[in-house]
PDB file of N, CA and C in Angstrom:
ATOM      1  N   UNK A   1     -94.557 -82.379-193.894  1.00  0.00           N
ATOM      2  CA  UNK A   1     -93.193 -82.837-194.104  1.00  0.00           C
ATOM      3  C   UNK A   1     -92.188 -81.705-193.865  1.00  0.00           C
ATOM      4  N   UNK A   2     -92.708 -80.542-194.914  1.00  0.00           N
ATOM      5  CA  UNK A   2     -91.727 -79.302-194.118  1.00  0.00           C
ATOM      6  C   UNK A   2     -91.399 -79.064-192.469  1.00  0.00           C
ATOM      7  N   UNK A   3     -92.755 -78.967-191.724  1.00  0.00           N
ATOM      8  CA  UNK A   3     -92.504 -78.941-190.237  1.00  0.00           C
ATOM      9  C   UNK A   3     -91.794 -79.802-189.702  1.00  0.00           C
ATOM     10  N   UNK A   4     -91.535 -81.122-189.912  1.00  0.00           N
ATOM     11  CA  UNK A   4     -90.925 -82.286-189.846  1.00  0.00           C
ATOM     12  C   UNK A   4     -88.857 -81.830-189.612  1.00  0.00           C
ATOM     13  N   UNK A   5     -89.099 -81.472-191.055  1.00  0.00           N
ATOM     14  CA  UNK A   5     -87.713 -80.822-191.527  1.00  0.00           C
ATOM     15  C   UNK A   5     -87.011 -79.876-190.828  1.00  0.00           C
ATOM     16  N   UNK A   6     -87.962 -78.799-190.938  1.00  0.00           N
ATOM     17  CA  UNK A   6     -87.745 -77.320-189.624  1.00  0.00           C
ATOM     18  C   UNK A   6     -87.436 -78.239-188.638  1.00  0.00           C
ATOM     19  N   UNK A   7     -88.266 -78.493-188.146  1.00  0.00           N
ATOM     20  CA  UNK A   7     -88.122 -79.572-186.166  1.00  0.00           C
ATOM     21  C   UNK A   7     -86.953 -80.133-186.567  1.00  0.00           C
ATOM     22  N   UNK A   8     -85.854 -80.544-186.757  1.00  0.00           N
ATOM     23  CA  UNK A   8     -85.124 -81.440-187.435  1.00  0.00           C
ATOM     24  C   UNK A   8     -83.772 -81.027-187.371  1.00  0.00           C
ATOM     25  N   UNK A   9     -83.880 -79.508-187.957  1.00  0.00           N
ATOM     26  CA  UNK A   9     -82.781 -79.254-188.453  1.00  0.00           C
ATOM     27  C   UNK A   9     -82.340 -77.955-187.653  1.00  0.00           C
ATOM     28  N   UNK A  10     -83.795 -77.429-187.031  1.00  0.00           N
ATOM     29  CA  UNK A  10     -83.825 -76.386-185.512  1.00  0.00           C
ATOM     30  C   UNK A  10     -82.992 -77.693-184.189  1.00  0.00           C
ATOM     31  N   UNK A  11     -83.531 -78.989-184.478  1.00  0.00           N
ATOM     32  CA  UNK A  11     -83.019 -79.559-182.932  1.00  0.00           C
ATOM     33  C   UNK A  11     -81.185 -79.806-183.390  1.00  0.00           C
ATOM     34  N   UNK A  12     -81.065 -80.095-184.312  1.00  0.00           N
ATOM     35  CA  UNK A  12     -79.498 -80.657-184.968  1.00  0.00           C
ATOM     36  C   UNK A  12     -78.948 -78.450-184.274  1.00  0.00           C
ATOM     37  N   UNK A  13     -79.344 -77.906-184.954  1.00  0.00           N
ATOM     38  CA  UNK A  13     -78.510 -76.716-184.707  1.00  0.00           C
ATOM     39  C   UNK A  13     -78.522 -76.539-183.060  1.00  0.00           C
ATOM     40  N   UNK A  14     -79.076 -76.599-182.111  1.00  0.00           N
ATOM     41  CA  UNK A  14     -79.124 -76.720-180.690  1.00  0.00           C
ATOM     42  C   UNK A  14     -78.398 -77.289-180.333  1.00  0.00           C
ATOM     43  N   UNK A  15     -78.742 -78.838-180.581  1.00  0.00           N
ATOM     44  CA  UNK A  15     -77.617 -79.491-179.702  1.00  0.00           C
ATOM     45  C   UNK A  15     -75.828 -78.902-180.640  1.00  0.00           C
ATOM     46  N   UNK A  16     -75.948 -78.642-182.175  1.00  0.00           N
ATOM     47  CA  UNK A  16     -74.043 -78.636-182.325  1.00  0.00           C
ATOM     48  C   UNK A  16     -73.977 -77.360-181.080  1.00  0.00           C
ATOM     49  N   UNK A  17     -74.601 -76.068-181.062  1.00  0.00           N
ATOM     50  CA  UNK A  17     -74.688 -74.544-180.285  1.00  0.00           C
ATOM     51  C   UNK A  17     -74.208 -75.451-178.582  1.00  0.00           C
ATOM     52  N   UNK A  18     -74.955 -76.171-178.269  1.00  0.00           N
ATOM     53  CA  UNK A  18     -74.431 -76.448-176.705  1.00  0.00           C
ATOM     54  C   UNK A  18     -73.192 -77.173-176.779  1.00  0.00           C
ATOM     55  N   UNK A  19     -72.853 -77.929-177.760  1.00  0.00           N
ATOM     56  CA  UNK A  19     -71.416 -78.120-177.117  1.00  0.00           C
ATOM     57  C   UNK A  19     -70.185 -77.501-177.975  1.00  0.00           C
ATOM     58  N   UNK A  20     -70.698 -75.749-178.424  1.00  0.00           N
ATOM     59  CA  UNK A  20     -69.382 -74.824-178.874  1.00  0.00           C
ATOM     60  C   UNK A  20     -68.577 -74.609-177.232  1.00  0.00           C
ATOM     61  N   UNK A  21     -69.404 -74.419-176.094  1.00  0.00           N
ATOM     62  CA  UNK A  21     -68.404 -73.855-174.836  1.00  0.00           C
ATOM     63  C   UNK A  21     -67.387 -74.438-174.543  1.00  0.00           C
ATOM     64  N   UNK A  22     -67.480 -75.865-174.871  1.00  0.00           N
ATOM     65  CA  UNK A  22     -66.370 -77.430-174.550  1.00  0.00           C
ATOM     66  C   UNK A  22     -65.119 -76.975-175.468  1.00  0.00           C
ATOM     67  N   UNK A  23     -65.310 -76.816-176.693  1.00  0.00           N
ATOM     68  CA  UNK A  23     -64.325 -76.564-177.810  1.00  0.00           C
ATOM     69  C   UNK A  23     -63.310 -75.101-177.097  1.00  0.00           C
ATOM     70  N   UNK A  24     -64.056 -74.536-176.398  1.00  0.00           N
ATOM     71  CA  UNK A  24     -63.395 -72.580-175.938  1.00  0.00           C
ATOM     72  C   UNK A  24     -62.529 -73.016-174.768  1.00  0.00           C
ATOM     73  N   UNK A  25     -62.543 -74.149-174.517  1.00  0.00           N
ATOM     74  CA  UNK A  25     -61.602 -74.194-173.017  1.00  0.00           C
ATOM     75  C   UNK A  25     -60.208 -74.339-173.399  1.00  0.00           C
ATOM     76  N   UNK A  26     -59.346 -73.940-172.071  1.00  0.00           N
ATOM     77  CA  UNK A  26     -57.982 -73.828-172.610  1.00  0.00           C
ATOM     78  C   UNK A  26     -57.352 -75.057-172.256  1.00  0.00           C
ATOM     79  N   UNK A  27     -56.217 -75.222-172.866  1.00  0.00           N
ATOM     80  CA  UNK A  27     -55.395 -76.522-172.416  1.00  0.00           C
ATOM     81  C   UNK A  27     -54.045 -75.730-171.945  1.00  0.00           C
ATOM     82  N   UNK A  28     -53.332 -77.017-171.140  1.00  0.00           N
ATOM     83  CA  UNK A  28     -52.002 -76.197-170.911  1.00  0.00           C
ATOM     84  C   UNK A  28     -50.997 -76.274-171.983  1.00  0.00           C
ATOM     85  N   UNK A  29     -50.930 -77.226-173.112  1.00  0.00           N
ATOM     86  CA  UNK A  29     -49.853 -76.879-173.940  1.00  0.00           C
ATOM     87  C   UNK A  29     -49.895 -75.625-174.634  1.00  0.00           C
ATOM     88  N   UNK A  30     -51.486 -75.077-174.768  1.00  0.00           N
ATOM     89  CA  UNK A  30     -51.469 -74.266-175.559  1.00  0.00           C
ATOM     90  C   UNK A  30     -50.826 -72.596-174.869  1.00  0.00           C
ATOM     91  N   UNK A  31     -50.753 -72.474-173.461  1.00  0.00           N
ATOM     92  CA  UNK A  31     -50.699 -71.908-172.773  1.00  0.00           C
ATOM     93  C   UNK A  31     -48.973 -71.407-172.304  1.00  0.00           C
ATOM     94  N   UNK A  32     -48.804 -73.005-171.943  1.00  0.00           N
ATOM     95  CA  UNK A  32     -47.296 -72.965-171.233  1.00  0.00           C
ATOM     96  C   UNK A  32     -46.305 -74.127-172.344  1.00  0.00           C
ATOM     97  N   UNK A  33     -44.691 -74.003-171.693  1.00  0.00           N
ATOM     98  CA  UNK A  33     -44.016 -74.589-172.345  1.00  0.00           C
ATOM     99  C   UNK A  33     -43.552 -75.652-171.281  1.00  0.00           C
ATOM    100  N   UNK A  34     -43.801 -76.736-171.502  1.00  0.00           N
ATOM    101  CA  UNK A  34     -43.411 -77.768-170.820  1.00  0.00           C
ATOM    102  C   UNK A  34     -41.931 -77.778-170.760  1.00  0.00           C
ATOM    103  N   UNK A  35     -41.229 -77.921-171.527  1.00  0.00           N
ATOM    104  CA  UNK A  35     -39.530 -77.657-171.096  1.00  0.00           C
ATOM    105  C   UNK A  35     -39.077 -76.859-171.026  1.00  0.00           C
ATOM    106  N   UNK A  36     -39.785 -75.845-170.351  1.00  0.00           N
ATOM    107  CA  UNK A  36     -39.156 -74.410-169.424  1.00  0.00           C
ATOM    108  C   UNK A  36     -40.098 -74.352-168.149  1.00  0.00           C
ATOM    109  N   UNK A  37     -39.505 -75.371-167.504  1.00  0.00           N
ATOM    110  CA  UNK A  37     -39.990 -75.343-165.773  1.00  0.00           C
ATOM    111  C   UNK A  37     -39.585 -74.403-164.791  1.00  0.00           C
ATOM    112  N   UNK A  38     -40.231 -73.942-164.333  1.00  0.00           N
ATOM    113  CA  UNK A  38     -40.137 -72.756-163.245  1.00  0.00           C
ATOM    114  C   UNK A  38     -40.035 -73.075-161.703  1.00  0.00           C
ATOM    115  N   UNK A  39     -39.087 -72.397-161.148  1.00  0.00           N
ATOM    116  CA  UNK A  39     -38.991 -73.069-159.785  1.00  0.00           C
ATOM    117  C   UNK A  39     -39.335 -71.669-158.802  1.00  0.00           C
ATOM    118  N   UNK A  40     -40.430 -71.813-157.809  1.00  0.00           N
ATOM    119  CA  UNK A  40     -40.288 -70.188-157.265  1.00  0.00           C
ATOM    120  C   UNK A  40     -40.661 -70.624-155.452  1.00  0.00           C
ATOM    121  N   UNK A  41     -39.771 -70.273-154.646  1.00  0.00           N
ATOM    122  CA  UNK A  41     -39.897 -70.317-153.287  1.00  0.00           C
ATOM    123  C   UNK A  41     -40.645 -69.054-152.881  1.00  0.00           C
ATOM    124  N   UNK A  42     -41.237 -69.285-151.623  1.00  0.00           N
ATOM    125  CA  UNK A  42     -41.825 -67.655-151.210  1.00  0.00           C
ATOM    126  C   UNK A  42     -42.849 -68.726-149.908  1.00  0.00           C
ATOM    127  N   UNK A  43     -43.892 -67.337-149.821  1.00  0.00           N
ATOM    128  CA  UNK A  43     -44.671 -67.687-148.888  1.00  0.00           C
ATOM    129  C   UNK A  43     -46.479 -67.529-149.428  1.00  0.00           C
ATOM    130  N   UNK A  44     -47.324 -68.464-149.275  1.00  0.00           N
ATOM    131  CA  UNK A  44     -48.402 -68.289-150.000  1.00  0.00           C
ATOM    132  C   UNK A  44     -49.251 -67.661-149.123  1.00  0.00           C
ATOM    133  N   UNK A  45     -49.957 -66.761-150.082  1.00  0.00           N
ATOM    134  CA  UNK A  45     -50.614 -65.637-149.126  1.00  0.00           C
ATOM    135  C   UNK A  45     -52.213 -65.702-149.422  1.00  0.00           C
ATOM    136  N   UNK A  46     -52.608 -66.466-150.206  1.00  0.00           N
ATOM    137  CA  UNK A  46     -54.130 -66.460-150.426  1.00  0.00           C
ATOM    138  C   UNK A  46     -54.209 -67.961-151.616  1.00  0.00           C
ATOM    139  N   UNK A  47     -55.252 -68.654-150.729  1.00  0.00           N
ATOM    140  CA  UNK A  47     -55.719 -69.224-151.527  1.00  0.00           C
ATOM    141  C   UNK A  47     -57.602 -69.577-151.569  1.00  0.00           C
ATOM    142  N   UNK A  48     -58.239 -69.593-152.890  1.00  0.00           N
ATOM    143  CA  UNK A  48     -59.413 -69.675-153.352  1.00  0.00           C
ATOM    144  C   UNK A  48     -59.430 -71.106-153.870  1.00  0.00           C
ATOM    145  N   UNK A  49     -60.175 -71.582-153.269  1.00  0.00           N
ATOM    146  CA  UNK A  49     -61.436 -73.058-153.548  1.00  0.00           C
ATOM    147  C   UNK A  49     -63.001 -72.382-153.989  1.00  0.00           C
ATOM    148  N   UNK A  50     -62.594 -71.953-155.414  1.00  0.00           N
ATOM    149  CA  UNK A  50     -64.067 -72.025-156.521  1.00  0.00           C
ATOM    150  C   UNK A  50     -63.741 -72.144-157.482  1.00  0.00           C
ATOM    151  N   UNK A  51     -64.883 -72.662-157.898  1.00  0.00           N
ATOM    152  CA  UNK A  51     -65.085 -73.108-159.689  1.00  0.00           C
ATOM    153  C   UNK A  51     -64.846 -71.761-160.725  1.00  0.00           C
ATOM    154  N   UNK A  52     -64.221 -71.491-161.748  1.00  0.00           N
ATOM    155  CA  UNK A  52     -63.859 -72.771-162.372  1.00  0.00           C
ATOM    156  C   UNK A  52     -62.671 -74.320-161.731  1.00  0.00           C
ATOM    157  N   UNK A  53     -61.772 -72.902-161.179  1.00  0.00           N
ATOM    158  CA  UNK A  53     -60.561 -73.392-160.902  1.00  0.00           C
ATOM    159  C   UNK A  53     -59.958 -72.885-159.701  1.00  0.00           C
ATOM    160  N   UNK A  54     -59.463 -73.944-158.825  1.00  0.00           N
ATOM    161  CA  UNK A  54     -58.992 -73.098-157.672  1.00  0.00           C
ATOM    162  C   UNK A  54     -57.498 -72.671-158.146  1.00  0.00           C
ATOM    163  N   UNK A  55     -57.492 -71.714-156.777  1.00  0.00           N
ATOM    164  CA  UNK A  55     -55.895 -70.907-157.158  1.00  0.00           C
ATOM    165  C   UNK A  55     -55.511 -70.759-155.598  1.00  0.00           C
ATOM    166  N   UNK A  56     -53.559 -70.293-156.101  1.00  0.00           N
ATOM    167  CA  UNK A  56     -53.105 -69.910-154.656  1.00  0.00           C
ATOM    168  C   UNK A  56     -52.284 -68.653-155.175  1.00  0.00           C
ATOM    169  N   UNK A  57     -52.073 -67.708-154.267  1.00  0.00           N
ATOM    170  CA  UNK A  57     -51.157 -66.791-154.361  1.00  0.00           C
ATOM    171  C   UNK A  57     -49.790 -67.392-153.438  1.00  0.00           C
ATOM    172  N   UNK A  58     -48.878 -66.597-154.008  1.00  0.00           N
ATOM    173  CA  UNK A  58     -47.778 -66.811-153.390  1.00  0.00           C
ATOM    174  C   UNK A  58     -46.557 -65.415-153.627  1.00  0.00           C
ATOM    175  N   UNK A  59     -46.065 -64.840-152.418  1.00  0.00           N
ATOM    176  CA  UNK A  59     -45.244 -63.767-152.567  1.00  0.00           C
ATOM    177  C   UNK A  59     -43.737 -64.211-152.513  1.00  0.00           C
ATOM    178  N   UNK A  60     -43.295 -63.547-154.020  1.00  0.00           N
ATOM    179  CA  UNK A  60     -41.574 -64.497-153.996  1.00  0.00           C
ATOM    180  C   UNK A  60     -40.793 -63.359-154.601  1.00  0.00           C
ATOM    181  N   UNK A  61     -40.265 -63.069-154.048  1.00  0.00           N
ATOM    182  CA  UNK A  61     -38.611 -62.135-154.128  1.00  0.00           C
ATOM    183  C   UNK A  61     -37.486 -62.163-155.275  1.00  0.00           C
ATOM    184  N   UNK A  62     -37.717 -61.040-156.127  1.00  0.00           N
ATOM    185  CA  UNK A  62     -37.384 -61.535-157.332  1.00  0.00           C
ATOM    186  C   UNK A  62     -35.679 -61.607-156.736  1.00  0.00           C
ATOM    187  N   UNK A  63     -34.897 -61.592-158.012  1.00  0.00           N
ATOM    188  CA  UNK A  63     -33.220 -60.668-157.811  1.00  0.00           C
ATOM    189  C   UNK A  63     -32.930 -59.386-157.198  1.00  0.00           C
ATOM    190  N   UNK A  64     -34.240 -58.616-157.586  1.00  0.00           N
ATOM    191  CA  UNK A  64     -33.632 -57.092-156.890  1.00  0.00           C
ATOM    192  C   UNK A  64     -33.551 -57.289-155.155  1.00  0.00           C
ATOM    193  N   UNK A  65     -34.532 -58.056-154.776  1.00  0.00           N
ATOM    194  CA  UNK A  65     -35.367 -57.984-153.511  1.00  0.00           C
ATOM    195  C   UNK A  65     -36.671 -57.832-153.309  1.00  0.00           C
ATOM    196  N   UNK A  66     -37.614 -57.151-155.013  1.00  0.00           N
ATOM    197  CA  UNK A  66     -39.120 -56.649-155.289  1.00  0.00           C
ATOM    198  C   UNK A  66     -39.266 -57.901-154.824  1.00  0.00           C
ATOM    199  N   UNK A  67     -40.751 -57.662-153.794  1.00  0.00           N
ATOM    200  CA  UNK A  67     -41.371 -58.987-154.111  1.00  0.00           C
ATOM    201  C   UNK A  67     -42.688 -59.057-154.907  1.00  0.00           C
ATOM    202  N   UNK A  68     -42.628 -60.120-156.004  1.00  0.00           N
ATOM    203  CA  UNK A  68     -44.093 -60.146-156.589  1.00  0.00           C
ATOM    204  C   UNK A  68     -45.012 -61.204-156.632  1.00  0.00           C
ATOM    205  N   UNK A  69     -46.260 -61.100-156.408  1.00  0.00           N
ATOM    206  CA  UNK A  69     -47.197 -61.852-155.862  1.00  0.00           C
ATOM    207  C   UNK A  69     -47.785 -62.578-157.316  1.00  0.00           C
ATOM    208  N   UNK A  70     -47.425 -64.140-157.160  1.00  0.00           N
ATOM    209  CA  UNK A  70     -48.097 -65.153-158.595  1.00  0.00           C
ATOM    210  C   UNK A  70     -49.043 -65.888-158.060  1.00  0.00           C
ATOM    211  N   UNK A  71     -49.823 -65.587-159.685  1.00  0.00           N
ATOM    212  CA  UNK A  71     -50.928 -66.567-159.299  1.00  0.00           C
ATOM    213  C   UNK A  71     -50.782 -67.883-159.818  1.00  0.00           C
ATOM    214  N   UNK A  72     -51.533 -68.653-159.345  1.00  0.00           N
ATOM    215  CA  UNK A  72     -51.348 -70.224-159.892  1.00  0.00           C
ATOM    216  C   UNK A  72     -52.659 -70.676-159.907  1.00  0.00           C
ATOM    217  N   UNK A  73     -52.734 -71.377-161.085  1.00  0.00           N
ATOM    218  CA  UNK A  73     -54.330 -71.864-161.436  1.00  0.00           C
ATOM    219  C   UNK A  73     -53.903 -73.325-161.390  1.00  0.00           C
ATOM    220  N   UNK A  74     -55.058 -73.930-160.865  1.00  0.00           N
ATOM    221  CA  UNK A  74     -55.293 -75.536-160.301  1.00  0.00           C
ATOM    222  C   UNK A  74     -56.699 -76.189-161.104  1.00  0.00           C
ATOM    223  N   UNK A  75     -56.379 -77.097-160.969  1.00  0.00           N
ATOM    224  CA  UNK A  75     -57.841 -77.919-161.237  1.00  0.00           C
ATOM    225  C   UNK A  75     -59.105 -77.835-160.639  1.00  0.00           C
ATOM    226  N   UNK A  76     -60.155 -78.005-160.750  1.00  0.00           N
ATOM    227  CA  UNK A  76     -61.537 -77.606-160.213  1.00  0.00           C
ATOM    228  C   UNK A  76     -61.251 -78.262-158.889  1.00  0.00           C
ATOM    229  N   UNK A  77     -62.348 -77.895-157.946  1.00  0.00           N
ATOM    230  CA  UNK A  77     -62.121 -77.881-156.358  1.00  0.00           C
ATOM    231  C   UNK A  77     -62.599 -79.488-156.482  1.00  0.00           C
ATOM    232  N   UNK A  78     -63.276 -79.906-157.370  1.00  0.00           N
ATOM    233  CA  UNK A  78     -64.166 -81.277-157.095  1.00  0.00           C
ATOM    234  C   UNK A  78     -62.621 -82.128-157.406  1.00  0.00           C
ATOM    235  N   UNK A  79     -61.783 -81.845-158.332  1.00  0.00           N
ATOM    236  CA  UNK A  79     -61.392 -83.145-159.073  1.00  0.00           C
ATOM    237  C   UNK A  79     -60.384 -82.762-158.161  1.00  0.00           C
ATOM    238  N   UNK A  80     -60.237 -81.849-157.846  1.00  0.00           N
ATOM    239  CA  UNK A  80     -58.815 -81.899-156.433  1.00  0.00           C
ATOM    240  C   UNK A  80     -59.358 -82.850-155.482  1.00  0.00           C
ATOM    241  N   UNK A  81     -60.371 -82.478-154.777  1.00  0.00           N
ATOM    242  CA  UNK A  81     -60.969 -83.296-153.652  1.00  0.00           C
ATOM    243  C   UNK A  81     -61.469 -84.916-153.938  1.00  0.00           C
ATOM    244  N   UNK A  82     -61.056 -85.426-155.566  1.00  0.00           N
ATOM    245  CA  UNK A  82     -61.511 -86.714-155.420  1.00  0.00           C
ATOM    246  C   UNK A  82     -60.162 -88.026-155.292  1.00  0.00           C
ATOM    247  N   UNK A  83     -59.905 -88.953-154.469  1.00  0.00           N
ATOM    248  CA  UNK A  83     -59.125 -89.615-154.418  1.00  0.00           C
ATOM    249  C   UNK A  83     -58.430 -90.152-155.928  1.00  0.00           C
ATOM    250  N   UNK A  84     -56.899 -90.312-156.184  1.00  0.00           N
ATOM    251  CA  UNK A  84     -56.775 -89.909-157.373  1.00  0.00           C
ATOM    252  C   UNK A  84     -56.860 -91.798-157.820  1.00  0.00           C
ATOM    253  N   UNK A  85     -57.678 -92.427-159.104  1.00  0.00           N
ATOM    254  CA  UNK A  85     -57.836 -93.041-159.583  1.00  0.00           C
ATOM    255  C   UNK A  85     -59.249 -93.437-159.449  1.00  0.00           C
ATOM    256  N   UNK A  86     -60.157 -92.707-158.484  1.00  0.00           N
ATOM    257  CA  UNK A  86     -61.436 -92.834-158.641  1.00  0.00           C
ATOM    258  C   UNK A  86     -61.984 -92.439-160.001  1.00  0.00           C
ATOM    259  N   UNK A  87     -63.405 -92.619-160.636  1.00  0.00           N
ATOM    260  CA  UNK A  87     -63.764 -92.010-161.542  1.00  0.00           C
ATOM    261  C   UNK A  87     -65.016 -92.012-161.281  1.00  0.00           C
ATOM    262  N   UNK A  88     -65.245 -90.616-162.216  1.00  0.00           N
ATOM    263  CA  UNK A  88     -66.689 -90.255-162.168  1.00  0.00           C
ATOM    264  C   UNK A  88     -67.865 -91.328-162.679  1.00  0.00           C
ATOM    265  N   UNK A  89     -68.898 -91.581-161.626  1.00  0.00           N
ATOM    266  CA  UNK A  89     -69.632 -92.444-162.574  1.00  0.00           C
ATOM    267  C   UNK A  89     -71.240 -91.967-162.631  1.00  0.00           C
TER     268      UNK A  89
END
């Protein structure tokens, strides 16, 4: 009955341990402020298609004339590439 218990309460602690990584991901409210929208013209100089998340660079000219190069984080390369109202099945 003890081994029973051990087996039991070893498989319950596994599975809560695999889904702590889900809980660590970020969201954007927590991140950004939705009613302070940013507007930035320039020219994009690199962009990456990999997981987690794709990104683009873009070089934009502040007030002085500096120009500084932003990054921008996107959604995974899959859910970009899937027609939008499809779903995963």
């Amino acid at each position: 009955m003890k081994v029973r218990l051990w087996f039991v309460l070893g498989a319950v602690f596994v599975v809560t341990m695999a889904g702590l990584p889900a809980l660590a991901h970020h969201s954007f409210a927590a991140e950004f402020d939705r009613s302070k929208p940013v507007t930035l013209t320039g020219t994009v100089t690199k962009v990456e298609w990999a997981n987690p998340h794709a990104r683009f660079y873009i070089d934009v000219k502040d007030e002085t004339g500096k120009v500084n190069n932003w990054d921008f984080e996107l959604a995974s390369p899959n859910g970009l590439m899937r027609p939008v109202g499809q779903e995963i099945l």
